[in-house]
PDB file of N, CA and C in Angstrom:
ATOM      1  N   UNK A   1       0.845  -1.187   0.000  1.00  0.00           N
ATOM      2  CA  UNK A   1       0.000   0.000   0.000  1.00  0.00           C
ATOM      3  C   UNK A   1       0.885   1.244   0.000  1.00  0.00           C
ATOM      4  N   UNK A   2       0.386   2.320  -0.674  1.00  0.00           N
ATOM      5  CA  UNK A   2       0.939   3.602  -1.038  1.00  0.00           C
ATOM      6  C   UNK A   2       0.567   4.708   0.035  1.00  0.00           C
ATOM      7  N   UNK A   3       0.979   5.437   0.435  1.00  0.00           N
ATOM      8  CA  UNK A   3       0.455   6.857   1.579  1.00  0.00           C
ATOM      9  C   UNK A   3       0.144   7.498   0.527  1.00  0.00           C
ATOM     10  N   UNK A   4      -0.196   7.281  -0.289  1.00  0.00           N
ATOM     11  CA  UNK A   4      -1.408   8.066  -1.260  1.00  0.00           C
ATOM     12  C   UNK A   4      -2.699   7.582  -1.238  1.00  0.00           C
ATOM     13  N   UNK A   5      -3.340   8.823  -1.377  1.00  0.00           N
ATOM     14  CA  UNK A   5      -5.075   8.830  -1.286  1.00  0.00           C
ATOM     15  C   UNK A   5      -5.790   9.368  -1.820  1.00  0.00           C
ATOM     16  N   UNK A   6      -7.122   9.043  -2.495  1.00  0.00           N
ATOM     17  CA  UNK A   6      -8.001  10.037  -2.373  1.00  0.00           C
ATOM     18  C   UNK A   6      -9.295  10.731  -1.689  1.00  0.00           C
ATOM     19  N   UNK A   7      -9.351  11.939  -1.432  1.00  0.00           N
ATOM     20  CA  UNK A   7     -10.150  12.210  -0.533  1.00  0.00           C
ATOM     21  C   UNK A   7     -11.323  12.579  -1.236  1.00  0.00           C
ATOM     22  N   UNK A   8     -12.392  13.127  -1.123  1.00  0.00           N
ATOM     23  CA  UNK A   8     -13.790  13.215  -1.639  1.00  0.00           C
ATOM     24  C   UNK A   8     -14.278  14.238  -0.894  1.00  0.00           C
ATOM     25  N   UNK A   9     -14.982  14.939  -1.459  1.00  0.00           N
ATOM     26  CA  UNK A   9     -16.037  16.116  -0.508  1.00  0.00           C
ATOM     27  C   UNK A   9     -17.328  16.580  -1.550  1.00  0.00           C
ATOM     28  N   UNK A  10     -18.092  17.417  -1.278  1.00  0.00           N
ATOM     29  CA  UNK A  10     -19.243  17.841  -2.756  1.00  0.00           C
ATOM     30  C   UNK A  10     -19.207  19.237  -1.924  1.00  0.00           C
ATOM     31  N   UNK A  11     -19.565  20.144  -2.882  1.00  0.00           N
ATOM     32  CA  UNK A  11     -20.321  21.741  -2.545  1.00  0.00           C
ATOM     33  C   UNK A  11     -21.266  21.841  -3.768  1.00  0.00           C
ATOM     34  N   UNK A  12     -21.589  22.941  -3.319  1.00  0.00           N
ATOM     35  CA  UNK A  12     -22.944  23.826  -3.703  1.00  0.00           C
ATOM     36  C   UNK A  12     -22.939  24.428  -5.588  1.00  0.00           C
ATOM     37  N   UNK A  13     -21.583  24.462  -5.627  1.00  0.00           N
ATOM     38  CA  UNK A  13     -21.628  25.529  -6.886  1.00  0.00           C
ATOM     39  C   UNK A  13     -20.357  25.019  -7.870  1.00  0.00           C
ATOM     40  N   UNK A  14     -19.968  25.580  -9.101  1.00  0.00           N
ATOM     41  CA  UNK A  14     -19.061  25.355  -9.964  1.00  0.00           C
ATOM     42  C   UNK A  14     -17.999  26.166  -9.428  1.00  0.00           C
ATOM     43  N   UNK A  15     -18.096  27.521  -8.822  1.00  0.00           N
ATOM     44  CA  UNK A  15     -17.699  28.648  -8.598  1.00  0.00           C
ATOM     45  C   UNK A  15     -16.761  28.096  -7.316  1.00  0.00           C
ATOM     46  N   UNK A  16     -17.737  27.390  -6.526  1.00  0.00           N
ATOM     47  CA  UNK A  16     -16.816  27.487  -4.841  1.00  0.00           C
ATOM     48  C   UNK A  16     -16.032  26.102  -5.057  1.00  0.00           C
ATOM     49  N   UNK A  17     -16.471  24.979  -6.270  1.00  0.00           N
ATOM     50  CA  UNK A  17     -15.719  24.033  -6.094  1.00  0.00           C
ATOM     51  C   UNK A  17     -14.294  24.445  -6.934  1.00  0.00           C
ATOM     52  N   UNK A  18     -14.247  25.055  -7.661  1.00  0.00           N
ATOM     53  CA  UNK A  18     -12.948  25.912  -8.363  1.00  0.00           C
ATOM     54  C   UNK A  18     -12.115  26.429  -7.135  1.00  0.00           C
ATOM     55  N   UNK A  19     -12.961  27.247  -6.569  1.00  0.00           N
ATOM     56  CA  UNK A  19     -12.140  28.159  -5.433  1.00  0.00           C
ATOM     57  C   UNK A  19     -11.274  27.013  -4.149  1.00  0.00           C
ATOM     58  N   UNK A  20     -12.462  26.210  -3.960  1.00  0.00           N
ATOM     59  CA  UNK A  20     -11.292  25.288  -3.470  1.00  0.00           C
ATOM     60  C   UNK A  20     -10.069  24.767  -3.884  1.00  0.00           C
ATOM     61  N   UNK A  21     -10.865  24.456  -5.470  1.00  0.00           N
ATOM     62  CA  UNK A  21      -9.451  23.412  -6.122  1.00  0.00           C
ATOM     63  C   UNK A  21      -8.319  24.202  -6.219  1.00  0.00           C
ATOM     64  N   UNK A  22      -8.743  25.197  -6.619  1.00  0.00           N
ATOM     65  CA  UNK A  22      -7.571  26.178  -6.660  1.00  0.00           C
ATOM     66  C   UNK A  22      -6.066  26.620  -5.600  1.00  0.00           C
ATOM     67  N   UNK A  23      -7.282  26.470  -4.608  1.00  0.00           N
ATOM     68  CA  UNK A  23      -6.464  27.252  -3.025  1.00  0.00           C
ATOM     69  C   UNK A  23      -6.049  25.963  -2.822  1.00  0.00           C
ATOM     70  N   UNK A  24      -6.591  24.256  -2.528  1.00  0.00           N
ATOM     71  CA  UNK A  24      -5.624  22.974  -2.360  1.00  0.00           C
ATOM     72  C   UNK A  24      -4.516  22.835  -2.751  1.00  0.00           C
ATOM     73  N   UNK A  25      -4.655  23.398  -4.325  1.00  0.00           N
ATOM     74  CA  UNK A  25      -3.494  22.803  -5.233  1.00  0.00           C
ATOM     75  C   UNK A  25      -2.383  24.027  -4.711  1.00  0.00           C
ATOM     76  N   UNK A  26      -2.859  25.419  -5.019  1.00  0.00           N
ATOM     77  CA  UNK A  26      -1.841  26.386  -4.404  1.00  0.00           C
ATOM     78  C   UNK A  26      -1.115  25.881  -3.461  1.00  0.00           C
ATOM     79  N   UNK A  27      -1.492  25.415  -2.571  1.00  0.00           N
ATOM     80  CA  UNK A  27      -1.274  25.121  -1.291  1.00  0.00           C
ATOM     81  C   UNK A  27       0.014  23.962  -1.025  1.00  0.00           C
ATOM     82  N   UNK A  28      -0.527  23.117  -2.025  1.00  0.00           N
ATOM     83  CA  UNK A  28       0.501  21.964  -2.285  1.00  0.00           C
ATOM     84  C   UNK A  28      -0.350  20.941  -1.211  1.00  0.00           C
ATOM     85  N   UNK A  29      -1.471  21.202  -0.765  1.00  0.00           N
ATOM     86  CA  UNK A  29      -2.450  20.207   0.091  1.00  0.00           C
ATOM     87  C   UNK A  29      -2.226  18.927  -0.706  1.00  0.00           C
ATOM     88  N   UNK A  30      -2.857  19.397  -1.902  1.00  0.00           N
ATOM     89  CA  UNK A  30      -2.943  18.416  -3.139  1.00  0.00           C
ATOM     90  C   UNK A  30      -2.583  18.554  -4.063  1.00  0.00           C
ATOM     91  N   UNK A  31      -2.196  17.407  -5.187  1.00  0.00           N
ATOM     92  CA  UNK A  31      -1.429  17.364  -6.628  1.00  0.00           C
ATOM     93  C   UNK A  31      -2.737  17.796  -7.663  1.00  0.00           C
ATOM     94  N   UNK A  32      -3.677  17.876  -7.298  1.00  0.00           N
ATOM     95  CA  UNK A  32      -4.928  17.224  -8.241  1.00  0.00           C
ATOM     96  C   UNK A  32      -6.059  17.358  -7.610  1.00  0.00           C
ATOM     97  N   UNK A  33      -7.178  17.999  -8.451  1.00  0.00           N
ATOM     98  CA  UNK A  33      -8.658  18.274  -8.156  1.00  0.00           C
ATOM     99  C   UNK A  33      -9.269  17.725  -9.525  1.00  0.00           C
ATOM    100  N   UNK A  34      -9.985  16.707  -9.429  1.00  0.00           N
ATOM    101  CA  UNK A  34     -11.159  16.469 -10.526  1.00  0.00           C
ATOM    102  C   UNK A  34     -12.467  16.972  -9.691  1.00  0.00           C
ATOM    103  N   UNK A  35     -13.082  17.907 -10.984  1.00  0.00           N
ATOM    104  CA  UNK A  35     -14.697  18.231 -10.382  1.00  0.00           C
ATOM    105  C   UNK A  35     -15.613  17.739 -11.569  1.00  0.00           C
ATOM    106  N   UNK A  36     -16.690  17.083 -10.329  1.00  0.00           N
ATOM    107  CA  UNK A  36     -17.573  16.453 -11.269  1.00  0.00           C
ATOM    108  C   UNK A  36     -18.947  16.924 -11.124  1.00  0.00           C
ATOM    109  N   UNK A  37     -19.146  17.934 -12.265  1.00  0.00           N
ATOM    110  CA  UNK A  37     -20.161  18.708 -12.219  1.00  0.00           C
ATOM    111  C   UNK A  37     -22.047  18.194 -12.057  1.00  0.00           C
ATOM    112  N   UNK A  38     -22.814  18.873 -11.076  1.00  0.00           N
ATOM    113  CA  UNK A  38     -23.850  18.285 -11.078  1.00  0.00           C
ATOM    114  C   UNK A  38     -24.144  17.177 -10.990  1.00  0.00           C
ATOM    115  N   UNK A  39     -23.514  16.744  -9.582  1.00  0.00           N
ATOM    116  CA  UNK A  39     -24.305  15.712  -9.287  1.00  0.00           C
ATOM    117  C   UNK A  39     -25.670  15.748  -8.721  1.00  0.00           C
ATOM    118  N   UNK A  40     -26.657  14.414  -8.165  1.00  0.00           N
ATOM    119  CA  UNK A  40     -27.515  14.384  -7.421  1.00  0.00           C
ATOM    120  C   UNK A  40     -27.304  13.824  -6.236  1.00  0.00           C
ATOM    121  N   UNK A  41     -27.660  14.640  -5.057  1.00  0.00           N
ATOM    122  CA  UNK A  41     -27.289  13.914  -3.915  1.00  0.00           C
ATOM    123  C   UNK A  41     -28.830  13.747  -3.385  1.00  0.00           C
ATOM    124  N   UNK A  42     -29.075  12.768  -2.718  1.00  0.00           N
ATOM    125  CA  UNK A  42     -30.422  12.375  -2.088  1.00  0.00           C
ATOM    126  C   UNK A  42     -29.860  12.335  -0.467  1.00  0.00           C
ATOM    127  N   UNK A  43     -29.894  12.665   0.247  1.00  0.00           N
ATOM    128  CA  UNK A  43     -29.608  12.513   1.862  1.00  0.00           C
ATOM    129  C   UNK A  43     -30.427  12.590   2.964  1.00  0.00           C
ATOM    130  N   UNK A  44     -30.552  12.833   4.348  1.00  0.00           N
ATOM    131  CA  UNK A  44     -31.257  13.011   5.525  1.00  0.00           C
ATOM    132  C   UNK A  44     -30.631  14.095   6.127  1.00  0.00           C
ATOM    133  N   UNK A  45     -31.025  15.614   6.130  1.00  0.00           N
ATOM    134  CA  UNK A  45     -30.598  16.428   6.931  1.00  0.00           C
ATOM    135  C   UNK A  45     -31.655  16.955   8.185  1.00  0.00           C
ATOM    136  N   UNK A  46     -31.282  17.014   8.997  1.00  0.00           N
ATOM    137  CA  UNK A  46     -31.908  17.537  10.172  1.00  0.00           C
ATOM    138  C   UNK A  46     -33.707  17.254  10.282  1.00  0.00           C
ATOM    139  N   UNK A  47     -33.922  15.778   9.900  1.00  0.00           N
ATOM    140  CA  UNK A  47     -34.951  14.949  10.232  1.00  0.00           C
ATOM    141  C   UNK A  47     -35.886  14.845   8.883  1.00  0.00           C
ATOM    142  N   UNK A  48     -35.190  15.087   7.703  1.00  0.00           N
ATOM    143  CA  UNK A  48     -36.216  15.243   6.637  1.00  0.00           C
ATOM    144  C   UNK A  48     -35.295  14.875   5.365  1.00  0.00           C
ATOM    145  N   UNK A  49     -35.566  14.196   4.301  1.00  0.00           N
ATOM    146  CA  UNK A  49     -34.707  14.165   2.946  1.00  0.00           C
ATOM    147  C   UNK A  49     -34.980  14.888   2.098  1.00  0.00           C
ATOM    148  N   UNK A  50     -33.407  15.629   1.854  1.00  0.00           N
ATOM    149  CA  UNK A  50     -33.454  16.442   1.153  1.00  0.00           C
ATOM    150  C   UNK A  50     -32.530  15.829  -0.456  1.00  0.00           C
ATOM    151  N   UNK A  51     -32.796  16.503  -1.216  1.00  0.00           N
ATOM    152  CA  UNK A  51     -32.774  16.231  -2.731  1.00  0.00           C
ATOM    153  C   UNK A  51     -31.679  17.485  -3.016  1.00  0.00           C
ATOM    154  N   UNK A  52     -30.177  17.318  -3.522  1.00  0.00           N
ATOM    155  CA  UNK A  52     -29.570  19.049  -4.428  1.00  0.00           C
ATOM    156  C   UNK A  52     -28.966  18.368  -5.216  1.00  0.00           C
ATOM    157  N   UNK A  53     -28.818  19.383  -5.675  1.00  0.00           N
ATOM    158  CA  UNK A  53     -27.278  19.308  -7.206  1.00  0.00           C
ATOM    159  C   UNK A  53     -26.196  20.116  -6.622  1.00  0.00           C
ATOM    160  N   UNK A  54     -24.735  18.917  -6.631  1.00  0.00           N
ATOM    161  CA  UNK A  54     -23.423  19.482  -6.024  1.00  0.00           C
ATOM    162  C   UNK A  54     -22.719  19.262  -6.724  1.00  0.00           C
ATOM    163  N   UNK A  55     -21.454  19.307  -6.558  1.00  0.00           N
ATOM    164  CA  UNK A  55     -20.267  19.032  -8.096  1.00  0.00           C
ATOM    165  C   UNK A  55     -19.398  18.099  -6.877  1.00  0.00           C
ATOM    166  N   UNK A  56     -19.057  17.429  -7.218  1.00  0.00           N
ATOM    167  CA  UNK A  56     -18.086  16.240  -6.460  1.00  0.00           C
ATOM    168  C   UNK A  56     -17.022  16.671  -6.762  1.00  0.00           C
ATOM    169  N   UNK A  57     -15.708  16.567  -5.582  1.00  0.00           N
ATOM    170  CA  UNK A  57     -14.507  17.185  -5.918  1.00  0.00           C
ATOM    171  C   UNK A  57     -13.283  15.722  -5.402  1.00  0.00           C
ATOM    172  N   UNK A  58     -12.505  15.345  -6.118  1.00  0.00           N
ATOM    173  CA  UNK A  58     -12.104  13.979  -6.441  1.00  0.00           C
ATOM    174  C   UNK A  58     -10.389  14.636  -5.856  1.00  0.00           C
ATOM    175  N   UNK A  59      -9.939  14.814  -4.822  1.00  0.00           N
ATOM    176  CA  UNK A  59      -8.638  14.894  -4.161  1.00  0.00           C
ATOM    177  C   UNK A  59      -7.313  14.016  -4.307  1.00  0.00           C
ATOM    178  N   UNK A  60      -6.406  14.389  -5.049  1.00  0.00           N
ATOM    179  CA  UNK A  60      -5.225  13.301  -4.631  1.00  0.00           C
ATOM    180  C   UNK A  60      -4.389  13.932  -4.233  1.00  0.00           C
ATOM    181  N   UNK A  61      -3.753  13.363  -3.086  1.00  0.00           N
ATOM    182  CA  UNK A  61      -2.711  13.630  -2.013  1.00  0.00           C
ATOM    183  C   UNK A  61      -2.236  12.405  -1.649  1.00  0.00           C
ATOM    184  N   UNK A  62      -1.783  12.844  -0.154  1.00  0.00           N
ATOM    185  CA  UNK A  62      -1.016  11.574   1.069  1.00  0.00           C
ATOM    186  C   UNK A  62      -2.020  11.630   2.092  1.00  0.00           C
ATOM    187  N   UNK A  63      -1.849  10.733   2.878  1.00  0.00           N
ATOM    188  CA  UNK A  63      -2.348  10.546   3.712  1.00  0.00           C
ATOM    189  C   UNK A  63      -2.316  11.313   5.177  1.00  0.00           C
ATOM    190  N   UNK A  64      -0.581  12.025   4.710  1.00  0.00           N
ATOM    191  CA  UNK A  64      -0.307  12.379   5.786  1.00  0.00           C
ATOM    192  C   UNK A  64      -0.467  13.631   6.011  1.00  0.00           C
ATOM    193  N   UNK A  65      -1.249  14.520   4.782  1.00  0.00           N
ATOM    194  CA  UNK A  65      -1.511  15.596   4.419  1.00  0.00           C
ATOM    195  C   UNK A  65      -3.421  15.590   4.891  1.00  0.00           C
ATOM    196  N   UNK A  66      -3.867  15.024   5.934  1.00  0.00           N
ATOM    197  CA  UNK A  66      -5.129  14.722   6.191  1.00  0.00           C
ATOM    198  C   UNK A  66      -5.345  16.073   6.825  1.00  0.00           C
ATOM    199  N   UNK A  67      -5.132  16.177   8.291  1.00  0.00           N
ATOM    200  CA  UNK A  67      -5.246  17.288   9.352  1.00  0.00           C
ATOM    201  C   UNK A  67      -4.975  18.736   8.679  1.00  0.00           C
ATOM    202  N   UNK A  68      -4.205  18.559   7.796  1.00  0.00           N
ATOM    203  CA  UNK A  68      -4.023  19.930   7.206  1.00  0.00           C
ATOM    204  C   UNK A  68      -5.043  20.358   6.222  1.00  0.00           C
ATOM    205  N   UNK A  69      -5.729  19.306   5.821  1.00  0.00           N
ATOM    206  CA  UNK A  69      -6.868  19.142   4.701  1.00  0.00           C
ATOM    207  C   UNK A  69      -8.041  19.109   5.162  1.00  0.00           C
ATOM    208  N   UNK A  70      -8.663  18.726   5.796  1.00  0.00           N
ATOM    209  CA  UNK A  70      -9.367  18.667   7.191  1.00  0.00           C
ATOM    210  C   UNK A  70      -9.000  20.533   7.768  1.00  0.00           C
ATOM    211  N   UNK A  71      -8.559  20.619   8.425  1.00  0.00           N
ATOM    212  CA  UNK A  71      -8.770  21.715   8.579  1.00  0.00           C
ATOM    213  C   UNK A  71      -8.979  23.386   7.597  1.00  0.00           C
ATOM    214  N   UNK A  72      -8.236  22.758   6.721  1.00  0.00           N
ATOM    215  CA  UNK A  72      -8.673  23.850   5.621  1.00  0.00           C
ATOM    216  C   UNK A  72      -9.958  23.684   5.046  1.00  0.00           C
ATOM    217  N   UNK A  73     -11.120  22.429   4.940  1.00  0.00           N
ATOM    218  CA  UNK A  73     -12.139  21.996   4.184  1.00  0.00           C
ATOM    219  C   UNK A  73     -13.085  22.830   5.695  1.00  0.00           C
ATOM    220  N   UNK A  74     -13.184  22.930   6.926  1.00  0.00           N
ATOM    221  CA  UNK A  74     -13.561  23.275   8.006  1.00  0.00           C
ATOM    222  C   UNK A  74     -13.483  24.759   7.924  1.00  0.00           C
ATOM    223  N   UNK A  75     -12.453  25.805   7.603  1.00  0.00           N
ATOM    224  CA  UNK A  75     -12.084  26.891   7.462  1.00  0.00           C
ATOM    225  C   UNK A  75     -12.689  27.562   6.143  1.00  0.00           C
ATOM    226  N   UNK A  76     -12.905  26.886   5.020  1.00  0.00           N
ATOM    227  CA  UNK A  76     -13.366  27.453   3.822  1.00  0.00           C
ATOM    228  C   UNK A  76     -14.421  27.132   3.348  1.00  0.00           C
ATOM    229  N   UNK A  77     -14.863  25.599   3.615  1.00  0.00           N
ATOM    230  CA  UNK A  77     -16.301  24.669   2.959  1.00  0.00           C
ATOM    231  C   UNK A  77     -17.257  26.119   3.435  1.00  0.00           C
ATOM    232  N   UNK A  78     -18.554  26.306   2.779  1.00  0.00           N
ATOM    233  CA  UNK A  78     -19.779  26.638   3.110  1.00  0.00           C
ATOM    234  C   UNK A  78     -20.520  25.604   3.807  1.00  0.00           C
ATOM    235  N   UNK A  79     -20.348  24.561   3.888  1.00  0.00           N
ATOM    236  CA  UNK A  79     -21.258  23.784   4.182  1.00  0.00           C
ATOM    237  C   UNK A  79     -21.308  23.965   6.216  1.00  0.00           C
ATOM    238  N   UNK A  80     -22.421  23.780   6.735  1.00  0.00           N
ATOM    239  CA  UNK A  80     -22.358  23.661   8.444  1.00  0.00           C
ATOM    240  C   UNK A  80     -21.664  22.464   8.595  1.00  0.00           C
ATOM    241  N   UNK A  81     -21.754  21.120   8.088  1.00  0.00           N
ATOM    242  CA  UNK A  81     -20.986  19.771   7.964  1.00  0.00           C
ATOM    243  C   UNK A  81     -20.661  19.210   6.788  1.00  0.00           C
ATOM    244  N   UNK A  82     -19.250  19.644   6.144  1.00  0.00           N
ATOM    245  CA  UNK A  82     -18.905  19.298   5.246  1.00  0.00           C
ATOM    246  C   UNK A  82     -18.648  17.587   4.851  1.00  0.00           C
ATOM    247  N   UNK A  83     -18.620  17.435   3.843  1.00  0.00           N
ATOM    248  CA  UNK A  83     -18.447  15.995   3.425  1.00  0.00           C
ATOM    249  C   UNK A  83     -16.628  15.893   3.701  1.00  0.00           C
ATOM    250  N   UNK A  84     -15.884  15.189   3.750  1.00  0.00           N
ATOM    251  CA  UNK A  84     -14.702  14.728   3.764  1.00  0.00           C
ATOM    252  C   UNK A  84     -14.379  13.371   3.888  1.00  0.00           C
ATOM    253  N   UNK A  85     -14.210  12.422   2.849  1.00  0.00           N
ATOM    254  CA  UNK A  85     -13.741  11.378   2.383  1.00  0.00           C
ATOM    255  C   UNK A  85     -12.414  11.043   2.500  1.00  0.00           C
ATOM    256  N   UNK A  86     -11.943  10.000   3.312  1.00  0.00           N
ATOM    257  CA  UNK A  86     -10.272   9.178   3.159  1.00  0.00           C
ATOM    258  C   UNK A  86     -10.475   8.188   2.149  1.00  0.00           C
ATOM    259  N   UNK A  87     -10.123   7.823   0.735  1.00  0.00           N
ATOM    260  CA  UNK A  87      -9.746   6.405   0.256  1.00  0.00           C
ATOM    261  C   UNK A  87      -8.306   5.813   0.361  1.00  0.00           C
ATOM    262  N   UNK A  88      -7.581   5.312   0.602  1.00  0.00           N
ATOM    263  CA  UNK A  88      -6.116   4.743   0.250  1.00  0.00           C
ATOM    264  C   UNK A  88      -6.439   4.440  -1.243  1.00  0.00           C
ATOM    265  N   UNK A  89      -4.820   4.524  -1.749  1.00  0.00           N
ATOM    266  CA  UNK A  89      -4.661   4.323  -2.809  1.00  0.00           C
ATOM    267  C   UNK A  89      -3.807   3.023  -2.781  1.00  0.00           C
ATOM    268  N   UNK A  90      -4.080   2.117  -2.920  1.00  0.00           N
ATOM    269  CA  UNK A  90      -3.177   0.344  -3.000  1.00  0.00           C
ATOM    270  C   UNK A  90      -2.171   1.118  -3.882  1.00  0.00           C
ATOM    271  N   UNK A  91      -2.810   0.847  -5.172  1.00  0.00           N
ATOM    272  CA  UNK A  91      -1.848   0.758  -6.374  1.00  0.00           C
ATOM    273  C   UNK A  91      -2.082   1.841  -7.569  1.00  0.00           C
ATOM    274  N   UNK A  92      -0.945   2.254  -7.831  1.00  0.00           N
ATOM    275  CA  UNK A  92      -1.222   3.134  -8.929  1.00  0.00           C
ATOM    276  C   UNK A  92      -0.017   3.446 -10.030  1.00  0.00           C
ATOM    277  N   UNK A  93      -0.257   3.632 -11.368  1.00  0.00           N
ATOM    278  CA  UNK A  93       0.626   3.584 -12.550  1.00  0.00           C
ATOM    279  C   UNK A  93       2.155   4.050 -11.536  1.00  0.00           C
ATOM    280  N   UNK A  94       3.032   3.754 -11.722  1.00  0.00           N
ATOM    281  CA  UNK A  94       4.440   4.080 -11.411  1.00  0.00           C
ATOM    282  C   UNK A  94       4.614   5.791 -11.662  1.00  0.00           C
ATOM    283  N   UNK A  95       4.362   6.051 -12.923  1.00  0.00           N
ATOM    284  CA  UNK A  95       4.919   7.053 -13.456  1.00  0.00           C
ATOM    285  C   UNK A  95       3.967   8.108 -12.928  1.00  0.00           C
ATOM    286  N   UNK A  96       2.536   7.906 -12.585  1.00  0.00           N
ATOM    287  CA  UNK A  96       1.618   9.260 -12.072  1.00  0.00           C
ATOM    288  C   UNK A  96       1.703   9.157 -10.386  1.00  0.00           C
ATOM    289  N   UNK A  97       2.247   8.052  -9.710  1.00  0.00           N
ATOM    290  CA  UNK A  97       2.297   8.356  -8.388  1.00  0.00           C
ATOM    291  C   UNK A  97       3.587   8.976  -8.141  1.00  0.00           C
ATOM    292  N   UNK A  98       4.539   8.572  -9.048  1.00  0.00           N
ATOM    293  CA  UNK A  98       5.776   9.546  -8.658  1.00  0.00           C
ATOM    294  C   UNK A  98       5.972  11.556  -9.204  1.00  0.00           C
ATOM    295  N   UNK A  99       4.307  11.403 -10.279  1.00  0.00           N
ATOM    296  CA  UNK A  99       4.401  12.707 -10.528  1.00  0.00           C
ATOM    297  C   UNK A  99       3.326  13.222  -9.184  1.00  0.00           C
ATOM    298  N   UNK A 100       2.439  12.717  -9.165  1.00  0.00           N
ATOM    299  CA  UNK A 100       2.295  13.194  -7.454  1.00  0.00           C
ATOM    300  C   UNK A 100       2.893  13.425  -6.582  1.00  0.00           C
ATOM    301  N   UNK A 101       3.979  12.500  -6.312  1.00  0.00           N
ATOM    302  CA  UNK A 101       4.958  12.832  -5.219  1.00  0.00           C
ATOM    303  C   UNK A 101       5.584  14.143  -5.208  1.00  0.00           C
ATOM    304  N   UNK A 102       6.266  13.931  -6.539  1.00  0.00           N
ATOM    305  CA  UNK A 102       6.987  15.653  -6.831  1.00  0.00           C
ATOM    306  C   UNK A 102       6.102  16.746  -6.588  1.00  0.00           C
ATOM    307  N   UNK A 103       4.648  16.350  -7.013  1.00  0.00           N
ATOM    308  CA  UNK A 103       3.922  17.982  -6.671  1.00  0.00           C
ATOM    309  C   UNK A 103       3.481  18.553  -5.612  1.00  0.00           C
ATOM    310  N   UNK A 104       3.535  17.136  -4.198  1.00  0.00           N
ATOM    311  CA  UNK A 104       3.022  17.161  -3.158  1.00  0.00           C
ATOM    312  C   UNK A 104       4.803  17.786  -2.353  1.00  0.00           C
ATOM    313  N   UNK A 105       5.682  17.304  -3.029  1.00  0.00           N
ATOM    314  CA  UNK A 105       7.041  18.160  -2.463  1.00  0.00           C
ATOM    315  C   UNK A 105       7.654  19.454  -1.879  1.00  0.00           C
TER     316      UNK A 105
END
């Protein structure tokens, strides 16, 4: 297994999921933001299901870059309880986990 990961979160807009991706990658949080526009989320908020359209935001980093990611998703998300996803990454092409590495450097 690799200390690479990807993390997961959704927001509200095209606009604020940019603004994140943007400020992660600045940051060197992360190598990489895929946004996946308009999704449907179906959920249970505060005793009732609710129905929106969010854009899914697809994170690759380390693992060990969590708390720092985590706290910036806490500091900037709009959301009152943001989504934040850990996956491990087992395995991945040679040549794109070592260009991750360098960008996470």
């Amino acid at each position: 297994m690799t200390n690479y990961c990807l993390f997961l979160t959704t927001c509200n807009s095209q606009e604020m999921a940019e603004t994140l991706a943007y400020q992660l990658v600045e940051k060197k949080l992360v190598a990489c933001v895929n946004i996946v526009p308009q999704i449907t989320s179906i959920y249970r908020w505060q005793g009732k299901v609710e129905t929106d359209q969010e854009w899914l935001l697809l994170l690759k980093s380390q693992r060990d870059y969590y708390p720092a990611i985590e706290q910036f998703i806490i500091e900037h998300h709009p959301y009152q309880t943001p989504e934040l996803l850990l996956f491990d990454i087992a395995q991945g092409l040679p040549a794109y986990l070592n260009w991750l590495h360098n960008e996470l450097a």
